[in-house]
N, C-alpha and C. Protein backbone atom coordinates (compact mmCIF):
# COMPACT_ATOMS: atom_id res chain seq x y z
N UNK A 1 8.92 -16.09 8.93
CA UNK A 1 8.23 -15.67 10.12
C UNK A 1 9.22 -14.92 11.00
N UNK A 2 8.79 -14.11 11.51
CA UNK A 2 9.55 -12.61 12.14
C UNK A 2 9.39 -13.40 14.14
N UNK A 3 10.45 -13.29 14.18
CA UNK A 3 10.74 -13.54 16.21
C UNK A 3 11.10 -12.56 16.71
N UNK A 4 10.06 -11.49 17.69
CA UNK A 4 10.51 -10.82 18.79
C UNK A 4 10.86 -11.15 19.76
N UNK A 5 12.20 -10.48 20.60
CA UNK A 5 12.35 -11.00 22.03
C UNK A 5 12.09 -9.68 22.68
N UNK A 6 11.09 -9.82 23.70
CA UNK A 6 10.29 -8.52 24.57
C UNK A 6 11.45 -8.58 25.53
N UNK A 7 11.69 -8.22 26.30
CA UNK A 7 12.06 -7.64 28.23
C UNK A 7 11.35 -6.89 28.74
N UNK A 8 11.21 -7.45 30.08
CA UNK A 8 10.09 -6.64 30.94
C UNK A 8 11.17 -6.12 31.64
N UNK A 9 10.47 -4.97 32.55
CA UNK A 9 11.16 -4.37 33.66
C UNK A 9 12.17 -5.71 34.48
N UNK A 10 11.44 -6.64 34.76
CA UNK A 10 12.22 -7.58 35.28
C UNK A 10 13.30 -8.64 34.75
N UNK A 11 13.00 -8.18 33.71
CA UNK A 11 14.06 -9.38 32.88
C UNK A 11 13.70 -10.15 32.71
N UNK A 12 12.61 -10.80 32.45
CA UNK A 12 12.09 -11.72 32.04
C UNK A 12 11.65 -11.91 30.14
N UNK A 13 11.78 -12.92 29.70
CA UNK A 13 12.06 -12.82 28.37
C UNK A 13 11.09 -13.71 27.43
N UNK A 14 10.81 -12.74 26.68
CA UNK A 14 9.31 -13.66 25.89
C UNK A 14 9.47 -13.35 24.62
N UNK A 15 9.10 -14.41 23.73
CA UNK A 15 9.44 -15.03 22.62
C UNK A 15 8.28 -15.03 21.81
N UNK A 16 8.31 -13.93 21.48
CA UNK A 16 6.80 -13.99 20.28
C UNK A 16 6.97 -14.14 18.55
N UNK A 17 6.10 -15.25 18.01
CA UNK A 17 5.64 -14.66 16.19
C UNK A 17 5.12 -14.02 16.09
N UNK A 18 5.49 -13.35 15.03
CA UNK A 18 4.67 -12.49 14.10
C UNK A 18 4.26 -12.81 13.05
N UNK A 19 2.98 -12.53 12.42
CA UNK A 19 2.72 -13.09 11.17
C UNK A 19 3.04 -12.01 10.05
N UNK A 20 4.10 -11.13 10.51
CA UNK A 20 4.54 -10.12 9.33
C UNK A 20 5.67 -10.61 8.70
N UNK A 21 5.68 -10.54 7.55
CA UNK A 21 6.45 -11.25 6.51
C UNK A 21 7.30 -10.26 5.90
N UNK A 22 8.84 -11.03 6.59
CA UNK A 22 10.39 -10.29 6.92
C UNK A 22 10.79 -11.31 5.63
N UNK A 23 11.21 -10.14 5.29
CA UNK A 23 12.15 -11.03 3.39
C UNK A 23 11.08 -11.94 2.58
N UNK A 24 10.49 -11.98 2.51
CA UNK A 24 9.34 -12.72 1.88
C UNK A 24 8.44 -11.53 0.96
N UNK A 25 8.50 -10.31 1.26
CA UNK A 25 7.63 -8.96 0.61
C UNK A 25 7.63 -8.92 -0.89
N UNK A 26 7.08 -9.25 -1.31
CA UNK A 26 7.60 -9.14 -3.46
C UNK A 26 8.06 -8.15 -3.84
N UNK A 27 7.94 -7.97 -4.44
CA UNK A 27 8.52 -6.60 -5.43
C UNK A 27 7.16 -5.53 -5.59
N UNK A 28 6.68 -4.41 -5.26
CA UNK A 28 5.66 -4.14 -5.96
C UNK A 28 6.26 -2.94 -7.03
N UNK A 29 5.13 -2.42 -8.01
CA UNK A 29 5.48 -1.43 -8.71
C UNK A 29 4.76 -0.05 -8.33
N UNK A 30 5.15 0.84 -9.07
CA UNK A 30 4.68 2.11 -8.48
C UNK A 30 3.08 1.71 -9.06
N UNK A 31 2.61 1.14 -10.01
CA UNK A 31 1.06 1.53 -9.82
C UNK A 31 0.13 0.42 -8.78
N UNK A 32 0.80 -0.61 -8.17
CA UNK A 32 0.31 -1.44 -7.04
C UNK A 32 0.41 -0.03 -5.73
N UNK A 33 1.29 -0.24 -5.81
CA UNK A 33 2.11 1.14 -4.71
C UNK A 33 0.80 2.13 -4.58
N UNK A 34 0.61 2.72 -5.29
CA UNK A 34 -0.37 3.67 -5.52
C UNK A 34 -1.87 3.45 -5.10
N UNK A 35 -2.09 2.37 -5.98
CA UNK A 35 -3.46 1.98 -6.12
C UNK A 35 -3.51 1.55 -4.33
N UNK A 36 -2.86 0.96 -3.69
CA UNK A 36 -2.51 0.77 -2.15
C UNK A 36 -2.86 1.94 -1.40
N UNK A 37 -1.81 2.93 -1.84
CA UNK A 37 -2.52 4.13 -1.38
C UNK A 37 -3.86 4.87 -1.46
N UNK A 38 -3.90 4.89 -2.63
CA UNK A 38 -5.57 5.01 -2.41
C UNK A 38 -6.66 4.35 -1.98
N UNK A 39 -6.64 3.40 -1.83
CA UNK A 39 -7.17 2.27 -1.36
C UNK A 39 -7.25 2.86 0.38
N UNK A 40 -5.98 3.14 0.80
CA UNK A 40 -5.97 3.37 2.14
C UNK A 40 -6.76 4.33 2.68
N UNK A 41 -7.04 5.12 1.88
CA UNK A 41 -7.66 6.80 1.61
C UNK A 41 -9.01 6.48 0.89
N UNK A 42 -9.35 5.52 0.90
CA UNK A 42 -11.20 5.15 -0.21
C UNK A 42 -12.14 5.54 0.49
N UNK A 43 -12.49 6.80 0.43
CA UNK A 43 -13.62 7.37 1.35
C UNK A 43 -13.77 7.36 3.14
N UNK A 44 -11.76 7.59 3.11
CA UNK A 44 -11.77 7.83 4.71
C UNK A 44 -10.76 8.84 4.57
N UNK A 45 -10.87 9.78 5.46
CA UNK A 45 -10.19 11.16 5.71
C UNK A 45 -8.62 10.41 6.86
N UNK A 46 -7.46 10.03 5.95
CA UNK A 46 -6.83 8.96 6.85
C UNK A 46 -5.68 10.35 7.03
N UNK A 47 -4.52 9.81 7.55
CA UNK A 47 -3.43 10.45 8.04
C UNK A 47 -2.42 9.90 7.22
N UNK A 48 -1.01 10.67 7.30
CA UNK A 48 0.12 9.72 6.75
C UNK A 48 0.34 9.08 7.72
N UNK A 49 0.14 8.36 8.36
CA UNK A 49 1.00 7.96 8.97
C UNK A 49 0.07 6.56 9.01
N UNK A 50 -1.03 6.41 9.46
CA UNK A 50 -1.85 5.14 8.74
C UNK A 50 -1.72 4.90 7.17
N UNK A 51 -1.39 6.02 6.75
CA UNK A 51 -0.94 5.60 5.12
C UNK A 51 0.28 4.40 5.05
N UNK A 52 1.12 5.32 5.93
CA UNK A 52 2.40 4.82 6.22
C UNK A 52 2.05 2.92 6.24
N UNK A 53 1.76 2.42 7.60
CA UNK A 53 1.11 1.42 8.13
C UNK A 53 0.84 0.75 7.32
N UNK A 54 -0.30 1.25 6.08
CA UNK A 54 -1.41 0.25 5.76
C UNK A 54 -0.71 -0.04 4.83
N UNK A 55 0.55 0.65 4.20
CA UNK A 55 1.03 0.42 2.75
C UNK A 55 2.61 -0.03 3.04
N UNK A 56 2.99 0.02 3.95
CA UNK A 56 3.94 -0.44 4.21
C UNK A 56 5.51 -0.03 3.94
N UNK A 57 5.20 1.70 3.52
CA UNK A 57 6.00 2.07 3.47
C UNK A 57 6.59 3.46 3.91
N UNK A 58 7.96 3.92 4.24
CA UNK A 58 8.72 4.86 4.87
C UNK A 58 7.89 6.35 5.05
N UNK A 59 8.15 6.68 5.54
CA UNK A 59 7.51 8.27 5.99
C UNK A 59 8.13 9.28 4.34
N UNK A 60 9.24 9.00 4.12
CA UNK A 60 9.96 9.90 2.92
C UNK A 60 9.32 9.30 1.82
N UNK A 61 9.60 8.11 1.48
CA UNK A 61 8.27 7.40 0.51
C UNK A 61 6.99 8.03 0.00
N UNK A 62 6.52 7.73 1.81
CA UNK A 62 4.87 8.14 1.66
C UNK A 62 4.42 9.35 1.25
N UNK A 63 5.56 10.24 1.43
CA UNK A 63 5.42 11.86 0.96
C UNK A 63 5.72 12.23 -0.39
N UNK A 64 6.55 11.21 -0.83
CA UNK A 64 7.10 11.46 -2.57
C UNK A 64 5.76 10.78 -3.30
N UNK A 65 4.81 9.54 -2.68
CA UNK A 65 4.12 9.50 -3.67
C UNK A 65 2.42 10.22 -3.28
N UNK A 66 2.30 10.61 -1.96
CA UNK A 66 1.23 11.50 -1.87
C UNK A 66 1.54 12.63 -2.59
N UNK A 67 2.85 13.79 -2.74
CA UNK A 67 3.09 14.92 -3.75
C UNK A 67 2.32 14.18 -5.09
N UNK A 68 2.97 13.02 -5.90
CA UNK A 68 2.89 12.78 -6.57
C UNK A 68 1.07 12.90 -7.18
N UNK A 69 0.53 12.01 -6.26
CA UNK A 69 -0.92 11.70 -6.37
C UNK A 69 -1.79 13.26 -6.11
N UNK A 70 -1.41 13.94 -5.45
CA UNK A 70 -1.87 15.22 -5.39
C UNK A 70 -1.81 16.03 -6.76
N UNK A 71 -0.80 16.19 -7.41
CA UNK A 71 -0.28 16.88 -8.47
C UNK A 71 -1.36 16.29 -9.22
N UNK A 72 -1.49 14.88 -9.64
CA UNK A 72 -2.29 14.18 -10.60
C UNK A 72 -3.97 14.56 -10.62
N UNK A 73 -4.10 14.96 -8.81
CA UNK A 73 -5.21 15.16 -8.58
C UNK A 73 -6.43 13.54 -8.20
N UNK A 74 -5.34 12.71 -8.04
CA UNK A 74 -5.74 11.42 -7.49
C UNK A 74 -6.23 11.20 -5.93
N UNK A 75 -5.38 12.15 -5.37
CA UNK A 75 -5.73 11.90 -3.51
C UNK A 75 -5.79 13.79 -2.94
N UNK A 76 -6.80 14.19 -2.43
CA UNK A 76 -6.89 15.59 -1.95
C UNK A 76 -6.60 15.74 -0.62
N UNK A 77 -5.78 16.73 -0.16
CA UNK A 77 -5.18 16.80 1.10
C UNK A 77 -5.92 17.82 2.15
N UNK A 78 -6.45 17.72 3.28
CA UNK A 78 -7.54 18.44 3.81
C UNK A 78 -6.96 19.08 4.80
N UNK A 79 -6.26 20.70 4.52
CA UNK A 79 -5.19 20.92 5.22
C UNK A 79 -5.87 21.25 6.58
N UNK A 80 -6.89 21.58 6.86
CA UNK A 80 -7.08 21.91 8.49
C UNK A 80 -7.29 20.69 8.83
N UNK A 81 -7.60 19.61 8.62
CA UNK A 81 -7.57 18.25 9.29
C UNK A 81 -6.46 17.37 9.14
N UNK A 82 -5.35 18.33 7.86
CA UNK A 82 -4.21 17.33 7.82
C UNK A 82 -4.32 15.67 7.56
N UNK A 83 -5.69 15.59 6.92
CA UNK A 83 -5.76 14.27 6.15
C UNK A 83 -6.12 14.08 4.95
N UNK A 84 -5.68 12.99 4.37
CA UNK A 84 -6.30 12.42 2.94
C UNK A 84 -6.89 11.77 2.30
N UNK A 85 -7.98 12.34 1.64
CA UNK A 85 -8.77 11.71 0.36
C UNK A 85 -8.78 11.08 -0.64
N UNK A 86 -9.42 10.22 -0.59
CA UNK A 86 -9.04 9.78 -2.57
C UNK A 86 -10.19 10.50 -3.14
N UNK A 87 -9.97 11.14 -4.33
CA UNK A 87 -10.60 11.99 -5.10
C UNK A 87 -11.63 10.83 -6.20
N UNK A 88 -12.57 11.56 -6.91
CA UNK A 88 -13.04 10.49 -7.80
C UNK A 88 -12.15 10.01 -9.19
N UNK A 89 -11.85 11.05 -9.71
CA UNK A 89 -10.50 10.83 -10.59
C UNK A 89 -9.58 9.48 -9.65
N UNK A 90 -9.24 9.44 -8.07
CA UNK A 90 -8.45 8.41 -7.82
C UNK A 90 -9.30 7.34 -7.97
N UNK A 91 -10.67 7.39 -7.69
CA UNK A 91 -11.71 5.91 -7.59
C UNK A 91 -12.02 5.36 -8.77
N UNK A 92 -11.77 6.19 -10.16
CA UNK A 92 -11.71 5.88 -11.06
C UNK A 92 -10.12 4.94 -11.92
N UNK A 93 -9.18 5.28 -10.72
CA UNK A 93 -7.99 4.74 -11.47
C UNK A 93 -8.14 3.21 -10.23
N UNK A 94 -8.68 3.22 -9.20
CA UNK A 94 -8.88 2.02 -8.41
C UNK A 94 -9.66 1.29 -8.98
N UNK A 95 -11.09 1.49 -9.61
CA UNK A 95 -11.49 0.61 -11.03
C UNK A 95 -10.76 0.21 -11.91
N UNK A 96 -10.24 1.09 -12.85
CA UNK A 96 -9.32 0.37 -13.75
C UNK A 96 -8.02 -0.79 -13.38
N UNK A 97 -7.97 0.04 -12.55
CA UNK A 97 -6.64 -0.86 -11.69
C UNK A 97 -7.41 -2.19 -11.30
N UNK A 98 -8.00 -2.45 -10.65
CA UNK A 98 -8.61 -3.70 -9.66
C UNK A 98 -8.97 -4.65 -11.84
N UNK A 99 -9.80 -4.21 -12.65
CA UNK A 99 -10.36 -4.61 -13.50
C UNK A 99 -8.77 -5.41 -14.22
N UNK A 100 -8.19 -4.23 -14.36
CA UNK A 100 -6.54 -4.56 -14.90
C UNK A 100 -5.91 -5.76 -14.25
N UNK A 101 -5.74 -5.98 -12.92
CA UNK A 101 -5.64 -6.93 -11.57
C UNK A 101 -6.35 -8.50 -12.54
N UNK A 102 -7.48 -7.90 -12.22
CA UNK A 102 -8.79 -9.38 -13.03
C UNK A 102 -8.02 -10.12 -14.20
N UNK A 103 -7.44 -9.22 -15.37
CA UNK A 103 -7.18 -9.70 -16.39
C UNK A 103 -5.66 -9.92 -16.71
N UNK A 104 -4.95 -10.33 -15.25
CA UNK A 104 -3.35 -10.52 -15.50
C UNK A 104 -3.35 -11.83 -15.62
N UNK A 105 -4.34 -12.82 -14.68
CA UNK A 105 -3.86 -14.54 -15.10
C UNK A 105 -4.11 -14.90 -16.34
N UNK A 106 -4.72 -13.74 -17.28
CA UNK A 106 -5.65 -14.06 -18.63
C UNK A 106 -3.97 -14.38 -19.11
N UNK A 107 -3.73 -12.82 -19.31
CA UNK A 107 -2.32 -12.25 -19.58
C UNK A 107 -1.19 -13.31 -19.40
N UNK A 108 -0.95 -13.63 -18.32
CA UNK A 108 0.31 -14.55 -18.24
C UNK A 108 -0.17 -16.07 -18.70
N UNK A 109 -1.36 -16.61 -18.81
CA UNK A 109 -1.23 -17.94 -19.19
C UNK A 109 -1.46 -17.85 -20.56
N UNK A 110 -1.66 -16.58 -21.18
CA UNK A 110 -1.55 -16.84 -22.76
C UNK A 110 0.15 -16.48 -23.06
N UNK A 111 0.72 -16.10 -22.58
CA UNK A 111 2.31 -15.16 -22.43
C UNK A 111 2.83 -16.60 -22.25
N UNK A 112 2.50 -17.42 -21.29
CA UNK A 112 3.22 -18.87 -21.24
C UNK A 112 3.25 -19.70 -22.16
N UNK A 113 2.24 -19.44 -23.07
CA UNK A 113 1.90 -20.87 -24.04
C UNK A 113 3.05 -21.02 -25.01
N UNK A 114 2.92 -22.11 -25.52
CA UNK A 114 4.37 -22.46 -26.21
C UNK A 114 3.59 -22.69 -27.45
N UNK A 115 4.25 -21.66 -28.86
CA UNK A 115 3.69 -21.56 -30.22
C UNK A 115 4.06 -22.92 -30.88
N UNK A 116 2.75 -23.54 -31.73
CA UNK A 116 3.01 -24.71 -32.14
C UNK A 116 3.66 -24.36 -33.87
């Protein structure tokens, strides 16, 4: 759990939680990463910078994997509004992905079993 200390104009000093989780973040991979991003972009014309926000990651980041997703033709960039789309090609890899998601506890509790 994350502790801010505020100051007011007066000096007075307040002690807040946060429920954002400092060193505790897992590991993700680039296709969580992704699928995040599009997700952020699922039929809303968003910005980077709520990209940024919702995915939790750097401004230089967010631009190496929006190029990326653009090139693929996964997320469309709407240059007079300067926001982004997820394309159907991307809503189609957010299906597979989410379905893929479904079938990992299958995956790891057969990966655990111990051969007799």
């Amino acid at each position: 759990m994350c502790i801010f200390v505020l100051v007011d104009l007066v000096d007075n000093i307040f002690i807040r939680q946060c429920s954002i989780k400092c060193n505790t973040m897992k590991y993700r991979d680039k296709n969580e990463i992704i699928a995040q991003i599009l997700e952020s972009a699922n039929g809303n014309r968003v910005r980077l910078t709520k990209i940024m926000y919702d995915v939790y990651i750097s401004h230089t980041v967010t631009k190496e994997y929006l190029t990326l997703l653009i090139e693929r033709g996964l997320i469309q960039y709407l240059d007079g509004e300067r926001t982004f789309k997820t394309t159907e090609k991307g809503m189609n890899f957010l299906r597979i992905y989410s379905k893929a998601q479904e079938l990992n506890p299958i995956i790891t509790k057969f990966s655990n079993r111990k051969e007799i």
